[in-house]
PDB file of N, CA and C in Angstrom:
ATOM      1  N   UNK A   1     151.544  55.799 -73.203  1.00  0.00           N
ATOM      2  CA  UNK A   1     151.481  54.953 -72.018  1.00  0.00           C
ATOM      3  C   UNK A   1     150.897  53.595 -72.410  1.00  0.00           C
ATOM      4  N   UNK A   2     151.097  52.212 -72.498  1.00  0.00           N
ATOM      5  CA  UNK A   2     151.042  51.412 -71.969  1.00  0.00           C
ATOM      6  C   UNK A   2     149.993  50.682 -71.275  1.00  0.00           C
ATOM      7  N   UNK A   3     148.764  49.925 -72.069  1.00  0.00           N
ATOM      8  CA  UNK A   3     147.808  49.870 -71.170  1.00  0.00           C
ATOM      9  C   UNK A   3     148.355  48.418 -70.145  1.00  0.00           C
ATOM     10  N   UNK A   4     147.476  48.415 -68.858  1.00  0.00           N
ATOM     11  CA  UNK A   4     147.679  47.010 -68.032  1.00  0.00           C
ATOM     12  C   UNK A   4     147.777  46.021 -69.114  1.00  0.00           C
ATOM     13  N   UNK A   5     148.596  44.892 -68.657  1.00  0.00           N
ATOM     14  CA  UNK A   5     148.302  43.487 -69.771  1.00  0.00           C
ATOM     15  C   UNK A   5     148.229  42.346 -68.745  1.00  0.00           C
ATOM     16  N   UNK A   6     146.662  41.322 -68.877  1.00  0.00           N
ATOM     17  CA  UNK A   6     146.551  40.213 -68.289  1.00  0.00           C
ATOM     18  C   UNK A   6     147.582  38.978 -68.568  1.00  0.00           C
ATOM     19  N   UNK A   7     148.101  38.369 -67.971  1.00  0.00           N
ATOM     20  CA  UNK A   7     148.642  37.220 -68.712  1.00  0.00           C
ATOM     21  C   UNK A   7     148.185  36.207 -67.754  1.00  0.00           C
ATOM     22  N   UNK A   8     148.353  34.703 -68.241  1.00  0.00           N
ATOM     23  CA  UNK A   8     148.586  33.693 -67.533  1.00  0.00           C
ATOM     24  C   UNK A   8     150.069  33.773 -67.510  1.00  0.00           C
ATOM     25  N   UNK A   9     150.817  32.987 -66.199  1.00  0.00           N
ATOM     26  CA  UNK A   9     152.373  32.965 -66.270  1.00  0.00           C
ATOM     27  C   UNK A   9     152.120  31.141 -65.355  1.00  0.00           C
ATOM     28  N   UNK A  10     152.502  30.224 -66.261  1.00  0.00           N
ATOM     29  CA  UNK A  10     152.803  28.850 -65.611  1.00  0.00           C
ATOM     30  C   UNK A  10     154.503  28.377 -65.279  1.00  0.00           C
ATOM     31  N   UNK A  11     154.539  27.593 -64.666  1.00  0.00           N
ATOM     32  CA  UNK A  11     155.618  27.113 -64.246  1.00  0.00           C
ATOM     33  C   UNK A  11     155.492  25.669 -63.833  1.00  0.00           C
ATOM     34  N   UNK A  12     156.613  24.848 -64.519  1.00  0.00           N
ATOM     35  CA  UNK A  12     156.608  23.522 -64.434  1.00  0.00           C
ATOM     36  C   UNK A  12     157.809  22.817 -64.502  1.00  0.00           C
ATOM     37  N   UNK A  13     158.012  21.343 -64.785  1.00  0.00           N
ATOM     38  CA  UNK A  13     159.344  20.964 -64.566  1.00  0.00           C
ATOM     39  C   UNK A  13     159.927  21.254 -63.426  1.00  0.00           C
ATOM     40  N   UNK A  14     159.305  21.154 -62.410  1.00  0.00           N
ATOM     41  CA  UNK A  14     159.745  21.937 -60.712  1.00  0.00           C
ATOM     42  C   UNK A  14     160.298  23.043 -60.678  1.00  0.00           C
ATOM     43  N   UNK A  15     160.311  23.708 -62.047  1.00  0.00           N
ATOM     44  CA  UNK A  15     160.149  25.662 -61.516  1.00  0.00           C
ATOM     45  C   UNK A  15     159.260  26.168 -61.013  1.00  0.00           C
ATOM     46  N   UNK A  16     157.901  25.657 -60.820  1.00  0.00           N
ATOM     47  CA  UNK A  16     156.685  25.906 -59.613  1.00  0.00           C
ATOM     48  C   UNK A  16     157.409  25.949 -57.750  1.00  0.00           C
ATOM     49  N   UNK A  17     158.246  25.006 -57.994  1.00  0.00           N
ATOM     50  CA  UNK A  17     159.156  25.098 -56.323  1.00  0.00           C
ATOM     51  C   UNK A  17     159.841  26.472 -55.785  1.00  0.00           C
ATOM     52  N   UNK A  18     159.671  26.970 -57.011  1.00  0.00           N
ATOM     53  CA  UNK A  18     160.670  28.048 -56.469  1.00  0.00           C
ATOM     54  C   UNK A  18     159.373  29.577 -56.378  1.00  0.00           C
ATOM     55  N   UNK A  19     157.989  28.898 -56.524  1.00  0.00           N
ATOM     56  CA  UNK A  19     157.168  30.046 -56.470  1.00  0.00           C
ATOM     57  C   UNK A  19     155.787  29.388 -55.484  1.00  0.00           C
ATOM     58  N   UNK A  20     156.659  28.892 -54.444  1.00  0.00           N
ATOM     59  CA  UNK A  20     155.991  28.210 -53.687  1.00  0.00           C
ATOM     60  C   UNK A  20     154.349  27.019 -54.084  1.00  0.00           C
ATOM     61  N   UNK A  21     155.404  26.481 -54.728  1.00  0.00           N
ATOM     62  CA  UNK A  21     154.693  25.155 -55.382  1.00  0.00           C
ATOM     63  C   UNK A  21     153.385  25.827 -56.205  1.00  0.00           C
ATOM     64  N   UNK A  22     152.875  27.003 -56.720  1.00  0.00           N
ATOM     65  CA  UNK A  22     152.012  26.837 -57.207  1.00  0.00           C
ATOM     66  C   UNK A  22     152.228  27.383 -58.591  1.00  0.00           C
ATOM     67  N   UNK A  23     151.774  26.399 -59.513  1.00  0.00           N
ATOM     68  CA  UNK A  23     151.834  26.090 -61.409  1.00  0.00           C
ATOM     69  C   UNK A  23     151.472  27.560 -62.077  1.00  0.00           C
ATOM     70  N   UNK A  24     150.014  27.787 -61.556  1.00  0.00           N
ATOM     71  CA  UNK A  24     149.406  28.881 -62.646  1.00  0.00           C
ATOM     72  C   UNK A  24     149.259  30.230 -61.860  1.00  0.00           C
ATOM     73  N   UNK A  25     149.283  31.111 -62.548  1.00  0.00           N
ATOM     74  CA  UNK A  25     149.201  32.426 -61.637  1.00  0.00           C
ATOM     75  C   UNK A  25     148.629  33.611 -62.994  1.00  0.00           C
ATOM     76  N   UNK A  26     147.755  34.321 -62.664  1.00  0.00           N
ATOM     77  CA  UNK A  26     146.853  34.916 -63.409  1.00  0.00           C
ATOM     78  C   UNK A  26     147.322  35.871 -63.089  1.00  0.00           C
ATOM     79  N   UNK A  27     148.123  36.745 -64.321  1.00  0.00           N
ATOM     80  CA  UNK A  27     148.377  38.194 -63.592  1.00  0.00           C
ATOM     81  C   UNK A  27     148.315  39.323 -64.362  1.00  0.00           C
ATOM     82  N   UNK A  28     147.881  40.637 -63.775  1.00  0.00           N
ATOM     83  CA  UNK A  28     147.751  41.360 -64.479  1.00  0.00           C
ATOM     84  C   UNK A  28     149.337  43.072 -64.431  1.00  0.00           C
ATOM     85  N   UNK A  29     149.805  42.833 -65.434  1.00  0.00           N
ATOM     86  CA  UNK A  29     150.925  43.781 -65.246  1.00  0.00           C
ATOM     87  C   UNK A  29     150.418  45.458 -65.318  1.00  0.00           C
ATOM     88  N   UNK A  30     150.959  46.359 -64.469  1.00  0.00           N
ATOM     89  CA  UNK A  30     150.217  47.931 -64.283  1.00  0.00           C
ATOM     90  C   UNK A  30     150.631  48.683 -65.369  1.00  0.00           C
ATOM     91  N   UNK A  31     150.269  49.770 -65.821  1.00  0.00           N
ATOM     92  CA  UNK A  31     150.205  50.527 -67.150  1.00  0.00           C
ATOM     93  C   UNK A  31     151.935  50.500 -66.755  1.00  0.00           C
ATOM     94  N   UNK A  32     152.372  50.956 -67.733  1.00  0.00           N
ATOM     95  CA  UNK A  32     154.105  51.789 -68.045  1.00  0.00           C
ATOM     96  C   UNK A  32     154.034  52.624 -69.008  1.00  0.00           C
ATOM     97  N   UNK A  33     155.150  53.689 -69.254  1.00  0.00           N
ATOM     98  CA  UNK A  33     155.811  54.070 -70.158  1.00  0.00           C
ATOM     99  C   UNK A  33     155.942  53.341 -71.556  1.00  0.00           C
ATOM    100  N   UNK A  34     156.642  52.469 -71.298  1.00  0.00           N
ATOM    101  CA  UNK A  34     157.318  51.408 -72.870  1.00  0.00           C
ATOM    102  C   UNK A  34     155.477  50.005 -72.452  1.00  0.00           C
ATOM    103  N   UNK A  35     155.926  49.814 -73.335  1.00  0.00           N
ATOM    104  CA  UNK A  35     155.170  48.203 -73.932  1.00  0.00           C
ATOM    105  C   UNK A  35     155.884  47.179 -72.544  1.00  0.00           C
ATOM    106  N   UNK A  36     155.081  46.354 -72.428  1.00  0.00           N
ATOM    107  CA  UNK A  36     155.512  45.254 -71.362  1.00  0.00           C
ATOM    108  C   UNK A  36     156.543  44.022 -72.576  1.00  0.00           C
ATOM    109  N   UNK A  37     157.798  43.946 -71.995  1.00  0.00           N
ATOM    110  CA  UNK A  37     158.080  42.956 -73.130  1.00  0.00           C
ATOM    111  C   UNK A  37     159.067  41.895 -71.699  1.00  0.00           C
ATOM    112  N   UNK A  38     158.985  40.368 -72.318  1.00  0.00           N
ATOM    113  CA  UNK A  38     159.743  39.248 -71.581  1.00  0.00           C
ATOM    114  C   UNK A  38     160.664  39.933 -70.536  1.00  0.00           C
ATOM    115  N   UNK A  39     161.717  40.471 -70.961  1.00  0.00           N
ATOM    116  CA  UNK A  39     162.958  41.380 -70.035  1.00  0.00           C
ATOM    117  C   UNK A  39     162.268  41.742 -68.814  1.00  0.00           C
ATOM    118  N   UNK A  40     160.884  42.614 -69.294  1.00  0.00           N
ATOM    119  CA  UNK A  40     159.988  43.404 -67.800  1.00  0.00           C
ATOM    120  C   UNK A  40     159.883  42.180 -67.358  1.00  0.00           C
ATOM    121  N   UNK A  41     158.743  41.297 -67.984  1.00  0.00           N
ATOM    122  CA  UNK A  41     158.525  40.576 -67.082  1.00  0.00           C
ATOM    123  C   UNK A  41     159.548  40.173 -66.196  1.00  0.00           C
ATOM    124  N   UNK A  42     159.949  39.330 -66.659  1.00  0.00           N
ATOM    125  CA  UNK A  42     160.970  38.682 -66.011  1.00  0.00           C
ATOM    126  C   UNK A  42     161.099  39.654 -63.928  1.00  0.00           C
ATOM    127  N   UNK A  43     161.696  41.013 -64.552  1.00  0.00           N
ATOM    128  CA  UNK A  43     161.940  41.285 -63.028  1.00  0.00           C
ATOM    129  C   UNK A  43     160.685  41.856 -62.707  1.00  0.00           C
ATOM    130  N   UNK A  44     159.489  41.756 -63.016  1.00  0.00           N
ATOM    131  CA  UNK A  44     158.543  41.558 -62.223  1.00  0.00           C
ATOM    132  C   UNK A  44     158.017  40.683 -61.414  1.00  0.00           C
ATOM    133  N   UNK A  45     158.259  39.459 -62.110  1.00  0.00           N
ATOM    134  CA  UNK A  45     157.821  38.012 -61.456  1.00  0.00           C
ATOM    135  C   UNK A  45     159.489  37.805 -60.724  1.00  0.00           C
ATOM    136  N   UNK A  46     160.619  37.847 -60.481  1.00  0.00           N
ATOM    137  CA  UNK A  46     161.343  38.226 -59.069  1.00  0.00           C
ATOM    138  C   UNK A  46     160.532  39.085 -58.315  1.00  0.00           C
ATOM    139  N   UNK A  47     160.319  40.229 -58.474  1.00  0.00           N
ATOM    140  CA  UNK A  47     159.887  40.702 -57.267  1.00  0.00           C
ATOM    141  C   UNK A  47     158.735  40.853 -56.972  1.00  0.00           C
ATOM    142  N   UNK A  48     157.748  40.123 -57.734  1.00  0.00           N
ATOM    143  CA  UNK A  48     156.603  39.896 -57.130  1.00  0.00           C
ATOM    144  C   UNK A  48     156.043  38.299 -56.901  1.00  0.00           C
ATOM    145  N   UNK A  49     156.894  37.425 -57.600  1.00  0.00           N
ATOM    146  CA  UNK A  49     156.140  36.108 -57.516  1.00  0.00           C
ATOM    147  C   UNK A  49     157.230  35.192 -57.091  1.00  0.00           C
ATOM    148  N   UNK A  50     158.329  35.338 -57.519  1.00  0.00           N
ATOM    149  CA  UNK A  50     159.280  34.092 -57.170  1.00  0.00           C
ATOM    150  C   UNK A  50     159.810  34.406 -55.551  1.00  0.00           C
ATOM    151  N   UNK A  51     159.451  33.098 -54.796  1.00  0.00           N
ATOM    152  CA  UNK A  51     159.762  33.089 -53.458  1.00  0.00           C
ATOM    153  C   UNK A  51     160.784  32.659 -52.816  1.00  0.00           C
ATOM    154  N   UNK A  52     162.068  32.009 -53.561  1.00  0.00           N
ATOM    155  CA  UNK A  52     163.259  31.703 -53.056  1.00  0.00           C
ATOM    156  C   UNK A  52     164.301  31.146 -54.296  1.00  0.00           C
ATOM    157  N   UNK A  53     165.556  31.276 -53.868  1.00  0.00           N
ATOM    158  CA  UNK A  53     166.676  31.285 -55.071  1.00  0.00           C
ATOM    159  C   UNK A  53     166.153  31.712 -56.262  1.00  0.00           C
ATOM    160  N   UNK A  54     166.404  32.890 -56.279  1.00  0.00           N
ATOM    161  CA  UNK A  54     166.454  33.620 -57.575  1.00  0.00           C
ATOM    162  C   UNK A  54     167.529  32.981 -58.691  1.00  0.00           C
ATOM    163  N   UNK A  55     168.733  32.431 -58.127  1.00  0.00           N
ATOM    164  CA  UNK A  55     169.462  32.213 -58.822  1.00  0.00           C
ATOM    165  C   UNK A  55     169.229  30.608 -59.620  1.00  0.00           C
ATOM    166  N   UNK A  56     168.225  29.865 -59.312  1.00  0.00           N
ATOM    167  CA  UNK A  56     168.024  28.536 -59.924  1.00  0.00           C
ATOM    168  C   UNK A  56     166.332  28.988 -60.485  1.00  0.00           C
ATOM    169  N   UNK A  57     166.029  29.910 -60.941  1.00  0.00           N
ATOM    170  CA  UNK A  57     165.312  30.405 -62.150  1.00  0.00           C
ATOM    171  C   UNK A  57     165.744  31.590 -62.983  1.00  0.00           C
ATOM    172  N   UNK A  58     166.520  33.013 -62.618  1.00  0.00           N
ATOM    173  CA  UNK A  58     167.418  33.877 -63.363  1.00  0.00           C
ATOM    174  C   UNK A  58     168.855  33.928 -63.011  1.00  0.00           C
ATOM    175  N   UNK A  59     169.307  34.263 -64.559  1.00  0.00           N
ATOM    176  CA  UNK A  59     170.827  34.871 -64.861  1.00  0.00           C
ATOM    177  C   UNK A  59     171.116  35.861 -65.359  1.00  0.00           C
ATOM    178  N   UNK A  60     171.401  36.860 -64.218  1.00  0.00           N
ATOM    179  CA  UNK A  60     171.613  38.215 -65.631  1.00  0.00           C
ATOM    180  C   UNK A  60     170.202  38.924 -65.540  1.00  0.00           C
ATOM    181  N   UNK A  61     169.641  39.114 -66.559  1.00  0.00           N
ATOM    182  CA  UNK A  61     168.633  39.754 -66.937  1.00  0.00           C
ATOM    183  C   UNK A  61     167.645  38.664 -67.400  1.00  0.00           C
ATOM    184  N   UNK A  62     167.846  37.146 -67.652  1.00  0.00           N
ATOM    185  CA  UNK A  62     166.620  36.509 -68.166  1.00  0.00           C
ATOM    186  C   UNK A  62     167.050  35.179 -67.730  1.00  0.00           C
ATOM    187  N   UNK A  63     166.471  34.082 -68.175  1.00  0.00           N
ATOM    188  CA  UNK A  63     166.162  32.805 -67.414  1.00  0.00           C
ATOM    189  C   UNK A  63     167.185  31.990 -67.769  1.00  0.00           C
ATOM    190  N   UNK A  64     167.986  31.692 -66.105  1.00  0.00           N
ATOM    191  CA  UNK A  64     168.953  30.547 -66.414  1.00  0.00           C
ATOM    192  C   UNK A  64     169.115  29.471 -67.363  1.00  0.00           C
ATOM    193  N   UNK A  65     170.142  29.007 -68.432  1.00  0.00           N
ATOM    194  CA  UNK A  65     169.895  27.809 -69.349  1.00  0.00           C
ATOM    195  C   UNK A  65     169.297  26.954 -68.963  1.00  0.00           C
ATOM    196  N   UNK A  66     168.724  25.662 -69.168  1.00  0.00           N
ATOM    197  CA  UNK A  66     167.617  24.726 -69.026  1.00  0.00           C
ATOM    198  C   UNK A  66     166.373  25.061 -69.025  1.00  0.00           C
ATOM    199  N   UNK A  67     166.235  26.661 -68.620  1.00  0.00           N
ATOM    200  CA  UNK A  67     164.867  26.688 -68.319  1.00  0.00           C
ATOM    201  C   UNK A  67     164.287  27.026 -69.773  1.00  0.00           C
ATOM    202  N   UNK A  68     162.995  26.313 -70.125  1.00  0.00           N
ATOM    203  CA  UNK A  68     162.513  26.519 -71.942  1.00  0.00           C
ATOM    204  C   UNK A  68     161.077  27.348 -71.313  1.00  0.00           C
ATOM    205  N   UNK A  69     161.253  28.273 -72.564  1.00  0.00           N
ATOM    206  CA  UNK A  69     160.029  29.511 -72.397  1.00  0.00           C
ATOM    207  C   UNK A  69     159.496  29.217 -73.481  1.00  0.00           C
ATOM    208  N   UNK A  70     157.949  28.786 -73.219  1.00  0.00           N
ATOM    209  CA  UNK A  70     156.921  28.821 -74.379  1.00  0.00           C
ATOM    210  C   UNK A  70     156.005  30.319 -74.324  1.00  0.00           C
ATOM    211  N   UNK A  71     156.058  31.001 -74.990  1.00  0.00           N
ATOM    212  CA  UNK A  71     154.767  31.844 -75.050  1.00  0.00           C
ATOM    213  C   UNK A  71     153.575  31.573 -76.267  1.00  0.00           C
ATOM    214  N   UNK A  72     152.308  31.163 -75.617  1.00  0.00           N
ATOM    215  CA  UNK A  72     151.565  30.759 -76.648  1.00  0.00           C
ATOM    216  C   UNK A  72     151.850  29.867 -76.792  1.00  0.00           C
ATOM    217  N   UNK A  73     152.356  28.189 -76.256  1.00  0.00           N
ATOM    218  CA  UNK A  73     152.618  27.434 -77.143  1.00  0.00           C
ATOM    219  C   UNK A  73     153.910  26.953 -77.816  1.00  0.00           C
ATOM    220  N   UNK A  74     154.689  28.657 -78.284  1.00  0.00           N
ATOM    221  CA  UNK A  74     156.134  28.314 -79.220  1.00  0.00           C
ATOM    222  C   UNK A  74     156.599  29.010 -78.414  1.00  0.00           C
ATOM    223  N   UNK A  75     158.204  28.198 -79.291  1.00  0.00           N
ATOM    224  CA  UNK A  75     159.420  28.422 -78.502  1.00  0.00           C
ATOM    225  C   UNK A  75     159.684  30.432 -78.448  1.00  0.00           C
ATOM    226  N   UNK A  76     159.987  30.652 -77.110  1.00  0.00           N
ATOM    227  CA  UNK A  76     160.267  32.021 -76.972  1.00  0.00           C
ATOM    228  C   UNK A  76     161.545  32.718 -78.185  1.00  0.00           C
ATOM    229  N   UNK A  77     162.408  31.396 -78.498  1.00  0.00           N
ATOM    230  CA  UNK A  77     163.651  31.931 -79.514  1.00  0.00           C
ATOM    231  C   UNK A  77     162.211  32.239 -80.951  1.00  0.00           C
ATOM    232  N   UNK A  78     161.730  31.617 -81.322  1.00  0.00           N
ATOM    233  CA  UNK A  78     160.803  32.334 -82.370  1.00  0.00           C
ATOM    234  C   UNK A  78     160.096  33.520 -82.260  1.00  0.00           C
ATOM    235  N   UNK A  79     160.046  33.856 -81.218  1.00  0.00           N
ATOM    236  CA  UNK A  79     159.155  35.327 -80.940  1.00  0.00           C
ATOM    237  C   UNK A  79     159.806  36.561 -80.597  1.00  0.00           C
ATOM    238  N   UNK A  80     161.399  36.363 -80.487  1.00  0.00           N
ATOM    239  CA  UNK A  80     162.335  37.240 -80.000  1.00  0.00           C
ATOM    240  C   UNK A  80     162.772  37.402 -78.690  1.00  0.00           C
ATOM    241  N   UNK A  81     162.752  36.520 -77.627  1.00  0.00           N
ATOM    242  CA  UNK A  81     163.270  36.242 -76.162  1.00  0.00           C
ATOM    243  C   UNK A  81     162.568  37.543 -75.392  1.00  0.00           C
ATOM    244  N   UNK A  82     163.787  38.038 -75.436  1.00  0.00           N
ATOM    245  CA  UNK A  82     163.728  38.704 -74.054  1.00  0.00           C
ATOM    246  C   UNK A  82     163.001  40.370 -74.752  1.00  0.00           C
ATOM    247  N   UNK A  83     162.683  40.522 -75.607  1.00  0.00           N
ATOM    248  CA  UNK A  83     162.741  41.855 -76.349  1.00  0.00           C
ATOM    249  C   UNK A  83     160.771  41.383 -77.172  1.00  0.00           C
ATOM    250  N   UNK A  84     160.361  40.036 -76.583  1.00  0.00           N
ATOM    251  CA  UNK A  84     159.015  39.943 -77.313  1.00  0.00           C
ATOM    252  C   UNK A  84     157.573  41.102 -77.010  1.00  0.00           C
ATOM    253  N   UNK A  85     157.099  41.497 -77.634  1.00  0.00           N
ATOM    254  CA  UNK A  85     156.221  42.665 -76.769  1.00  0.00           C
ATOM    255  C   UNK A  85     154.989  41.486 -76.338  1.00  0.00           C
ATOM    256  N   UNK A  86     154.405  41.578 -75.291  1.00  0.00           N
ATOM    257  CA  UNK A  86     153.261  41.055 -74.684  1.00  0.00           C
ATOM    258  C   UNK A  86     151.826  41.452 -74.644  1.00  0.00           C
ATOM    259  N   UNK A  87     151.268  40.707 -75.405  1.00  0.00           N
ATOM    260  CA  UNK A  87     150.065  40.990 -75.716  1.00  0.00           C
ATOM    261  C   UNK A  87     149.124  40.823 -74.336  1.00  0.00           C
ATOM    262  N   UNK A  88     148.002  41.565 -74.562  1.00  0.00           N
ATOM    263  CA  UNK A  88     146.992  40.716 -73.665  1.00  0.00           C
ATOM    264  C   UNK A  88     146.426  39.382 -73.486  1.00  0.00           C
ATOM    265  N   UNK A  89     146.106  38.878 -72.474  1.00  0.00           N
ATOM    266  CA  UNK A  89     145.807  37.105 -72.399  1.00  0.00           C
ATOM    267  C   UNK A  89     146.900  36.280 -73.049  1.00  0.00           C
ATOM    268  N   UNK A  90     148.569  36.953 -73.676  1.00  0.00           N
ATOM    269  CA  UNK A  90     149.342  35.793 -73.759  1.00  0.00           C
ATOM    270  C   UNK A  90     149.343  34.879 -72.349  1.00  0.00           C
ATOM    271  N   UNK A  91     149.991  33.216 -72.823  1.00  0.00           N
ATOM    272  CA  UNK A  91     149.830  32.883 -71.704  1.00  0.00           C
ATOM    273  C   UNK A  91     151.756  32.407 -72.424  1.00  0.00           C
ATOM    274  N   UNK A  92     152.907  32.835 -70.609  1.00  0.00           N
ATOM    275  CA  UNK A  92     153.934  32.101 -71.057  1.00  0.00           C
ATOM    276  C   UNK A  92     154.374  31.185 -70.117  1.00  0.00           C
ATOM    277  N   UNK A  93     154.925  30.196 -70.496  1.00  0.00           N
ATOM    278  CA  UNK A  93     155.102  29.169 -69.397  1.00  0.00           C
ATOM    279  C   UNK A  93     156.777  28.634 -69.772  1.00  0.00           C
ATOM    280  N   UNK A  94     157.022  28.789 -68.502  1.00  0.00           N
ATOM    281  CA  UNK A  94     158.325  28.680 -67.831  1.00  0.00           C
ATOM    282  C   UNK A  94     158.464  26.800 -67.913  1.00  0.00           C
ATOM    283  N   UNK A  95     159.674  26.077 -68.545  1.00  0.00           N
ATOM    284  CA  UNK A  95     159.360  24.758 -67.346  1.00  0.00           C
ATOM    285  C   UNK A  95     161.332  24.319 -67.383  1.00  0.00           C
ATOM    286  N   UNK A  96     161.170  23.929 -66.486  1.00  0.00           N
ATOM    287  CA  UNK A  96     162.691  23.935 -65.893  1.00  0.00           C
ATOM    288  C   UNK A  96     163.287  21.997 -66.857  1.00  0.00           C
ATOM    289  N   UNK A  97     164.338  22.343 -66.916  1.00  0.00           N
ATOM    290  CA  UNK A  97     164.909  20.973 -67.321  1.00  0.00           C
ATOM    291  C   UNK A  97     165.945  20.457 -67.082  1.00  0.00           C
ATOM    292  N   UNK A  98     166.318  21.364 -65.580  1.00  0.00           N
ATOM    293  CA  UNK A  98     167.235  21.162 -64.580  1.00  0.00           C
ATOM    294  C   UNK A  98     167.072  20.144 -63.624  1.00  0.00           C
ATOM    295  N   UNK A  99     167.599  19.109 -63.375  1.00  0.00           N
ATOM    296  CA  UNK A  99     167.094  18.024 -62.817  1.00  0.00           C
ATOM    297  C   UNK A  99     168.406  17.361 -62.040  1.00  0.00           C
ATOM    298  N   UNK A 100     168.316  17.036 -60.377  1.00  0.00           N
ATOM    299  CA  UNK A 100     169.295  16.553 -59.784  1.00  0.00           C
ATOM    300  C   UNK A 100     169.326  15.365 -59.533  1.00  0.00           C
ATOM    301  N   UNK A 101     170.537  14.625 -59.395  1.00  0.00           N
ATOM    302  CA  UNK A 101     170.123  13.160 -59.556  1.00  0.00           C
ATOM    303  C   UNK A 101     170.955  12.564 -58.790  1.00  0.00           C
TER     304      UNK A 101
END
């Protein structure tokens, strides 16, 4: 089993809009079966944090193109996307680079 894992989860580049304007969110994910990895997250924060159009932050199973995922800092393609296991106190931040004009 899977212990809880704290994370920070930010959002920026006006992907905060879609989680009712607010940037940082401190969260802690509940024990599981498997390891918590990006993929979980992901449909955790749909159904627990993102508050409108799902579809202008996910596609599929992970985050619409434009949107760039840092965990820690680096790019999520260096850590293995959607399949990264999540440590405790990672912090990953979402920021959108979708922009209407």
């Amino acid at each position: 089993m899977a212990a809880p894992v704290s994370l920070q989860v930010e959002f920026g580049g006006g992907a905060e809009l879609l989680f009712d304007g607010v940037k940082k969110h401190q969260v802690t994910l509940p024990s599981q079966p498997e390891p918590w990895d990006i993929r979980n997250l992901l449909k955790w924060i749909k159904q627990n944090l993102l508050k409108e159009k799902p579809e202008l932050f996910m596609q599929g199973e992970s985050v619409r193109p434009g949107i760039l995922v840092l965990i820690n800092d680096a790019d999520w393609e260096l850590m293995g996307e959607l399949d990264y296991k999540l440590q405790d106190q990672d912090n990953v931040l979402f920021i959108s680079t979708l922009h209407g004009g």
